[in-house]
Protein backbone atom coordinates (compact mmCIF):
# COMPACT_ATOMS: atom_id res chain seq x y z
CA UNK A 1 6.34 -24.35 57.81
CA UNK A 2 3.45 -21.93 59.70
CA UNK A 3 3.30 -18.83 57.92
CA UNK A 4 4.86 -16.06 60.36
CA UNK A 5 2.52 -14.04 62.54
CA UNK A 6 1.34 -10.29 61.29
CA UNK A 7 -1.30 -10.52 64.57
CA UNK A 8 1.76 -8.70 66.78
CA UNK A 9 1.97 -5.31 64.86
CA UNK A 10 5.46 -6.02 63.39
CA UNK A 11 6.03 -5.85 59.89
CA UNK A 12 7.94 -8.76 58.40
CA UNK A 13 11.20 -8.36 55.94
CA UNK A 14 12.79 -11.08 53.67
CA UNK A 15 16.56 -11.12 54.40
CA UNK A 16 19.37 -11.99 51.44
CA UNK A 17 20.29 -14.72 53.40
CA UNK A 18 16.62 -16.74 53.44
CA UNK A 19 15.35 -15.63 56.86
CA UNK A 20 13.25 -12.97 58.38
CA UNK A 21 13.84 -9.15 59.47
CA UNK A 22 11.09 -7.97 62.01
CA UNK A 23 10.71 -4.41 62.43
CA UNK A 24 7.88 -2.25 64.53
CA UNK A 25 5.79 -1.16 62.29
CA UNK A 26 6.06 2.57 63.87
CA UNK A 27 9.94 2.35 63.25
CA UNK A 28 9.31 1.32 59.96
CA UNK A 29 6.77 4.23 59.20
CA UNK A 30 9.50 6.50 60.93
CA UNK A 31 12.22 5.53 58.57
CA UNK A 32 9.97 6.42 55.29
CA UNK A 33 8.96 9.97 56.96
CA UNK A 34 12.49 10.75 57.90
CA UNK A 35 13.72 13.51 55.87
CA UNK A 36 18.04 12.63 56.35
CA UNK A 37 19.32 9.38 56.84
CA UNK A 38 23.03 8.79 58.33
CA UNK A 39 26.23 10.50 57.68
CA UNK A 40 26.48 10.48 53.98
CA UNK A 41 23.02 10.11 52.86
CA UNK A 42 20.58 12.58 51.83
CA UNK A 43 17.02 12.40 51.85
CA UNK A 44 15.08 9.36 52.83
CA UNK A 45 18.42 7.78 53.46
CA UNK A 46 19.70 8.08 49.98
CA UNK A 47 23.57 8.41 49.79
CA UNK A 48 24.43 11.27 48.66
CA UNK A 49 26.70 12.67 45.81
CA UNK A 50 29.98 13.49 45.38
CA UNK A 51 29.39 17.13 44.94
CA UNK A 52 26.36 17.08 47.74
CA UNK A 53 28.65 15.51 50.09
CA UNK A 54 31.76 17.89 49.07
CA UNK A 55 29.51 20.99 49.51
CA UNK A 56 27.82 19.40 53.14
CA UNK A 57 31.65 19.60 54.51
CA UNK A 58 32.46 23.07 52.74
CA UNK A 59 29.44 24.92 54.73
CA UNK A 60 30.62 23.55 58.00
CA UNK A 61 34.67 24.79 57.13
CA UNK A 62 35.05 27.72 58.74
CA UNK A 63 38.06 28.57 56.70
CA UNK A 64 36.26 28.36 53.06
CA UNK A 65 33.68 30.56 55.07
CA UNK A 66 36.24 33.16 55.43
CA UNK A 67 38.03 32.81 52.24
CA UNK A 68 34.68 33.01 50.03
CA UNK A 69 33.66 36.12 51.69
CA UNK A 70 37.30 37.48 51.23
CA UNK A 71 36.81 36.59 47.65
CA UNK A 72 33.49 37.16 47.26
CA UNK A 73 34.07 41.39 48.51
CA UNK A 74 37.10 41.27 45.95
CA UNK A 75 34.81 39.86 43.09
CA UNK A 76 32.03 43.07 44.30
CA UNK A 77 34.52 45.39 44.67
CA UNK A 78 36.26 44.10 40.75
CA UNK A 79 32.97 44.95 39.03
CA UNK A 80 32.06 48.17 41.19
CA UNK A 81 34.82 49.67 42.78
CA UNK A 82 32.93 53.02 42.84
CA UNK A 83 30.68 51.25 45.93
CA UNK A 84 33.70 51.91 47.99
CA UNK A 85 36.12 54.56 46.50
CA UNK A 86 34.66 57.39 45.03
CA UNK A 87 37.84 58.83 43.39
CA UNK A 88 39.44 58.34 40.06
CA UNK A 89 42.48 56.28 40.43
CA UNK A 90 44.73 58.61 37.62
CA UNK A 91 43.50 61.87 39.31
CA UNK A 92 47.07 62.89 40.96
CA UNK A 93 49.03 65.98 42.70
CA UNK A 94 52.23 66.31 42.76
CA UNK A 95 52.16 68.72 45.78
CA UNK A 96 50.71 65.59 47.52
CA UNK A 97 53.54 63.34 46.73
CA UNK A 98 54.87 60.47 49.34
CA UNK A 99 52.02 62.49 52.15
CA UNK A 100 50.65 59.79 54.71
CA UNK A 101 47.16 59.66 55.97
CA UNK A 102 44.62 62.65 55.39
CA UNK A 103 41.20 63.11 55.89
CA UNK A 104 39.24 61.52 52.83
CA UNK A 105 42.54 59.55 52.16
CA UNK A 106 43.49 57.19 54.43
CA UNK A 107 46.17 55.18 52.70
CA UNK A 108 47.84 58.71 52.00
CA UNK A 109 49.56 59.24 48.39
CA UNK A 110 52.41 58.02 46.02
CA UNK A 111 55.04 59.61 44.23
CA UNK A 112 53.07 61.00 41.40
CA UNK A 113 50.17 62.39 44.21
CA UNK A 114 48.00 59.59 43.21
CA UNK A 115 45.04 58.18 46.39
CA UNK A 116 46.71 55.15 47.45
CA UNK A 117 43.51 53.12 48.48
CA UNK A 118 41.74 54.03 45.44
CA UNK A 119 44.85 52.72 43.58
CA UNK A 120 44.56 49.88 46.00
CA UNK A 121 40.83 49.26 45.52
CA UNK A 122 40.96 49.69 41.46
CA UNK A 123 43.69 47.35 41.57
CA UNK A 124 41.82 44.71 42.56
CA UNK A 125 40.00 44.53 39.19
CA UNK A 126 43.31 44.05 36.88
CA UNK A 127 44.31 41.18 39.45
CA UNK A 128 41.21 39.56 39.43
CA UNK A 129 40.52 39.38 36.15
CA UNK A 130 44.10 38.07 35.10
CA UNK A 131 43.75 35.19 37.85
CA UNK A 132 40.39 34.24 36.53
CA UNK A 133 40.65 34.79 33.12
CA UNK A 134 44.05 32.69 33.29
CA UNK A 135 42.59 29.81 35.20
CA UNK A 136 39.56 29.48 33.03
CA UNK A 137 42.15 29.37 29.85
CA UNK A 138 44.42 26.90 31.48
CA UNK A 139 41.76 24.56 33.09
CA UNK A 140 40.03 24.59 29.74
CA UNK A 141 43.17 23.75 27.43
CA UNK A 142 44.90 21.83 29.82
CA UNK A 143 41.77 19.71 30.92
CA UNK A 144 40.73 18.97 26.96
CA UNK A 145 44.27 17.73 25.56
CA UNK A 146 44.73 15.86 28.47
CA UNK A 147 41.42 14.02 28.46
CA UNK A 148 41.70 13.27 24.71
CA UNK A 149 45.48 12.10 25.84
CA UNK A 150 44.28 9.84 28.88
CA UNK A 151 41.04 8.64 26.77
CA UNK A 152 42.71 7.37 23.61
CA UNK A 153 46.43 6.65 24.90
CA UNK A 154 48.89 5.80 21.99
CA UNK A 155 50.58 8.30 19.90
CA UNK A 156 49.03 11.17 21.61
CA UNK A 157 49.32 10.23 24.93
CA UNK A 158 53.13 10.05 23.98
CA UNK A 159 53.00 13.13 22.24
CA UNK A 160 51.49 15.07 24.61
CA UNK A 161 53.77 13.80 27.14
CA UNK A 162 56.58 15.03 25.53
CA UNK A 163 55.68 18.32 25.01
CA UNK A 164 54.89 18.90 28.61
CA UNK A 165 58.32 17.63 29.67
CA UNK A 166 59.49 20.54 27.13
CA UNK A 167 57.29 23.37 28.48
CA UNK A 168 58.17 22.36 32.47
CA UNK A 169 61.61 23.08 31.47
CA UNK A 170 61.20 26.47 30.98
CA UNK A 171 61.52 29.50 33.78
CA UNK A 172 58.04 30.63 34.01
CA UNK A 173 59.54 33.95 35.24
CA UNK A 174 62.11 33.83 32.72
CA UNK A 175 59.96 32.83 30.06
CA UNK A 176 57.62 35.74 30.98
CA UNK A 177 60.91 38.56 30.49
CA UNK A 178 61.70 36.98 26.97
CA UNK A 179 58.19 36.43 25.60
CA UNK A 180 56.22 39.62 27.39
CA UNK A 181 59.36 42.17 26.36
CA UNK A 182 58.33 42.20 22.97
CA UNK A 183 54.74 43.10 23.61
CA UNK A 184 53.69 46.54 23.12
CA UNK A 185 50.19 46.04 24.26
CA UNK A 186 49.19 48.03 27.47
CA UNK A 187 45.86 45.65 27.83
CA UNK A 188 46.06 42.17 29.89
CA UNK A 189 45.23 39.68 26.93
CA UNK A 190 49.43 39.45 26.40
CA UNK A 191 49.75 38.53 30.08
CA UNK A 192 46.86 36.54 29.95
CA UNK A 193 48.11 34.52 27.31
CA UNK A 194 50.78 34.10 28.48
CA UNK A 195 49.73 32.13 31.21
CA UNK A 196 47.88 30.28 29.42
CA UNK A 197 50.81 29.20 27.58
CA UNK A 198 52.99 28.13 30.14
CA UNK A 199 50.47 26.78 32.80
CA UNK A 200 48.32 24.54 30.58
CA UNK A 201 50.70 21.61 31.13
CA UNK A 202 50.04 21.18 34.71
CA UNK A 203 46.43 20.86 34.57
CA UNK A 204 46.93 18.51 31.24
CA UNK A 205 48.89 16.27 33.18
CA UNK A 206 46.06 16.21 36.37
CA UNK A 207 43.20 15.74 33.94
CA UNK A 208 45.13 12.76 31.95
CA UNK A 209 46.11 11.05 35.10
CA UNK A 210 42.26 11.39 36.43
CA UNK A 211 40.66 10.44 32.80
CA UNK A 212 42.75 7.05 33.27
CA UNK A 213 41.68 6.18 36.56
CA UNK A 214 37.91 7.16 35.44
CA UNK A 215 38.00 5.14 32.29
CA UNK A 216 38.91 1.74 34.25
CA UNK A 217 35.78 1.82 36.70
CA UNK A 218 33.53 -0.67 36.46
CA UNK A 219 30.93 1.73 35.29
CA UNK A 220 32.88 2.70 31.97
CA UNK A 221 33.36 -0.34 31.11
CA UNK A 222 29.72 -1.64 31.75
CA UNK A 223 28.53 1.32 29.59
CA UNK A 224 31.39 0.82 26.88
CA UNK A 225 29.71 -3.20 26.91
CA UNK A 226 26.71 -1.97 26.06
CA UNK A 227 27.85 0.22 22.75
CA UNK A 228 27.98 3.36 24.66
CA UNK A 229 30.14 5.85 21.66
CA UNK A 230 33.48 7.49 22.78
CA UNK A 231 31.68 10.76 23.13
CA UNK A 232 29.35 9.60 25.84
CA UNK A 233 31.93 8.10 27.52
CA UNK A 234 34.02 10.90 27.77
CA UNK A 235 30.84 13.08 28.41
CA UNK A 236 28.33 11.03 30.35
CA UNK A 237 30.76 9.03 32.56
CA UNK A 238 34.28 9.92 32.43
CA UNK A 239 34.36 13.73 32.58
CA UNK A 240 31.72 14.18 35.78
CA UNK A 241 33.72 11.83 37.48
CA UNK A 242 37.52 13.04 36.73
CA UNK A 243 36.85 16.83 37.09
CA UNK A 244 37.24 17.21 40.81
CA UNK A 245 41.08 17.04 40.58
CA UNK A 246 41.46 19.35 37.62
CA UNK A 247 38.72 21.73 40.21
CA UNK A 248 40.93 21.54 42.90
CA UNK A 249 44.34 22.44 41.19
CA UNK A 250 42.99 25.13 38.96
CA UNK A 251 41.37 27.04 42.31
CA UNK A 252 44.73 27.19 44.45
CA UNK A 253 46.28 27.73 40.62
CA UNK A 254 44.16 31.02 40.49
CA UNK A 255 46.04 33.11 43.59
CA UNK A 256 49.29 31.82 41.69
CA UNK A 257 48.46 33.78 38.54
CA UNK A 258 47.82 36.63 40.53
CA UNK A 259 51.02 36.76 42.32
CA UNK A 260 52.42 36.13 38.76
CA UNK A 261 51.00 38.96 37.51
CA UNK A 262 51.88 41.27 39.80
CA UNK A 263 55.50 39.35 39.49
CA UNK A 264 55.68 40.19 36.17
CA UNK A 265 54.31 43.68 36.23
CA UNK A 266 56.96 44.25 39.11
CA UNK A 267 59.69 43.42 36.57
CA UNK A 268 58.07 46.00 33.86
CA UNK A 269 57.36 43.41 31.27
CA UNK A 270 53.76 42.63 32.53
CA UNK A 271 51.34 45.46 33.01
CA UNK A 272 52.18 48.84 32.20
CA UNK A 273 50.80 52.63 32.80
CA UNK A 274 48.27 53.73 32.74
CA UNK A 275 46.66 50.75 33.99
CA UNK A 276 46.02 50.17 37.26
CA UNK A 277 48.17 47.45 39.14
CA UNK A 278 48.83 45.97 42.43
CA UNK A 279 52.49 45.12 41.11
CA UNK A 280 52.96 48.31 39.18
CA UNK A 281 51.85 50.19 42.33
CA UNK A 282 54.76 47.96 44.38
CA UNK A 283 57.42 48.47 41.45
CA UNK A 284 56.69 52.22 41.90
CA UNK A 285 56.81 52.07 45.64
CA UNK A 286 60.19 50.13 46.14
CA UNK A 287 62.23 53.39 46.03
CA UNK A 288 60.61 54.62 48.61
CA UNK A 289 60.28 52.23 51.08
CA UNK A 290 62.29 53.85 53.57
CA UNK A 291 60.17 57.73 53.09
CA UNK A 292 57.08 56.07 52.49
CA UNK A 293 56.56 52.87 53.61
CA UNK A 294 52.45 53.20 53.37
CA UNK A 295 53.17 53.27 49.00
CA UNK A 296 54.64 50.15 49.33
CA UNK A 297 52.78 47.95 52.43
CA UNK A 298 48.93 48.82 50.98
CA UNK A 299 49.16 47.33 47.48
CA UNK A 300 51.31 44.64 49.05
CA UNK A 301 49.05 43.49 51.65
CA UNK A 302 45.71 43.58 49.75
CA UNK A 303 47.70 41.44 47.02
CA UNK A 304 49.33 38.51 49.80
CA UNK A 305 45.34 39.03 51.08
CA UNK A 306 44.10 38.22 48.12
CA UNK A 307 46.53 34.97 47.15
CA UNK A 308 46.20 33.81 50.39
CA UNK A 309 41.95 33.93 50.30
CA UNK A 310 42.50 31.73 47.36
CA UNK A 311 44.99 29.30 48.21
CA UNK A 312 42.85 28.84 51.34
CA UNK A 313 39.86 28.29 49.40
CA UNK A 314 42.03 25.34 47.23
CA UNK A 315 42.40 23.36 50.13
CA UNK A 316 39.11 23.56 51.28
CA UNK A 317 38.17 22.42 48.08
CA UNK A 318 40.56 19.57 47.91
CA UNK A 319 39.64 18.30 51.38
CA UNK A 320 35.79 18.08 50.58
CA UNK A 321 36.30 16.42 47.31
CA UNK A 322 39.19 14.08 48.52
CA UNK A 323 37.66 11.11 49.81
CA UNK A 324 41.11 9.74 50.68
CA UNK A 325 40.98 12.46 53.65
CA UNK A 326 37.68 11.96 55.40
């Protein structure tokens, strides 16, 4: 058989199948200079990640836009709340008490003569750090026994199953009034632990069902072939590749703990006086809804603000890292 022609200026490609793939040779040069390929590559054509590909369809959502800047001015304002309200949120006057909007004050005061919207912007601190703080305890408890559980199987698999069926079977509200009523504390570790308590076995039950859907992919098993130790496995292969879902639920989990907070500090077995709350500022304002409604509809709004900026942020999440809804 003649050799094929290179006299034409087309460069010559073997094909899987035994034949011949002709391209220009200026296409060819442009395909090796291009810096993107198609829709879900990266550079040079290389397909891109899961996380690369979840974070190219997060920058072009225009409602994780919104909700990270939402969060993103509640995180700034958390750690320097001085950058926009100059007051001190305890400083009160009784001869102020239940007065509307003022000059220098334009959320007006509360029963005790306190600034509202410094109350308001202070409280964002307490409610922040509870969600977060709460979410990182869950996500990390719940994430660990469940990937042992889903890794392993057998007794503690069952085990573990068990004793989440016995902790969704308790009132998280209710649990909350019976546990938190005997706490004395005035800081937000009881609440915090709380939390932790009750929500691990949601995200335990998330990471075990993930770990077992990992742990049968062809990779794991190729790498478990080749001697790969249970500790790589779990840390090399399994755990990348498993944490999305765990992600996803512990981010729209985050605005829940907030609310729950502010729940429980509404009931007076959460947070109490002197510190600063969105739900002990509502709890204090309920009386008065009918006088004053600016008490009540300030604390209230920044807080459904707040829960809603991360809820929205969830399912932004959850859509980029969900292949199943591309």
């Amino acid at each position: 058989m003649p050799e094929p022609s290179h006299d034409d200026g087309r460069a010559i490609a073997p094909t899987g199948a035994g034949g011949a793939m002709d391209l220009a040779t200026s296409e060819a040069e442009t395909l090796e200079q291009v810096p993107g390929g198609p829709l879900g590559t990266g550079p040079a054509g290389k397909p891109r990640s899961l996380w690369s590909d979840a974070w190219h369809d997060l920058r072009r959502n225009p409602v994780f836009i919104v909700a990270a800047l939402v969060i993103l001015f509640l995180v700034i304002i958390s750690i320097w709340p001085s950058l926009i309200a100059s007051g001190n949120p305890l400083d009160c006057d009784l001869a102020k008490a239940q007065q509307g909007s003022q000059p220098g004050h334009p959320f007006g005061f509360d029963g005790q003569g306190c600034d509202v919207y410094t109350r308001t912007v202070y409280g964002a601190r307490t409610s922040v750090t509870v969600g977060v703080c709460a979410t990182l305890g869950v996500a990390l408890l719940g994430s660990v026994l469940g990937g042992f559980a889903g890794f392993f199987g057998g007794a503690s698999d069952s085990l573990l199953s068990r004793l989440t069926d016995v902790f969704f079977a308790i009132p998280v509200v209710l649990g909350g009034l019976v546990l938190l009523s005997v706490v004395t504390s005035n800081t937000i570790w009881p609440v915090i632990g709380f939390m932790v308590l009750l929500g691990w076995p949601q995200i335990s039950r998330i990471a075990r069902g993930s770990v077992i859907t990992a742990k049968q992919n062809d990779y794991v098993q190729a790498a478990r072939a080749l001697g790969a130790s249970s500790s790589r496995l779990l840390l090399r292969h399994i755990t990348p590749n498993a944490v999305a879902p765990v992600i996803v639920v512990a981010t729209i989990a985050l605005g829940t703990y907030i609310s729950l907070e502010a729940t429980l500090s509404y009931l007076g077995v959460g947070l109490r006086p002197p510190t600063v709350s969105w739900g002990i500022d509502i709890s204090a304002a309920s009386p008065y809804i009918r006088n004053a409604p600016h008490m009540l509809l300030w604390p209230a709004g920044a807080l459904a603000v707040t829960v809603l900026a991360f809820i929205m942020l969830g399912d932004a999440v959850r859509d980029a890292l969900d292949p199943k809804l591309r």
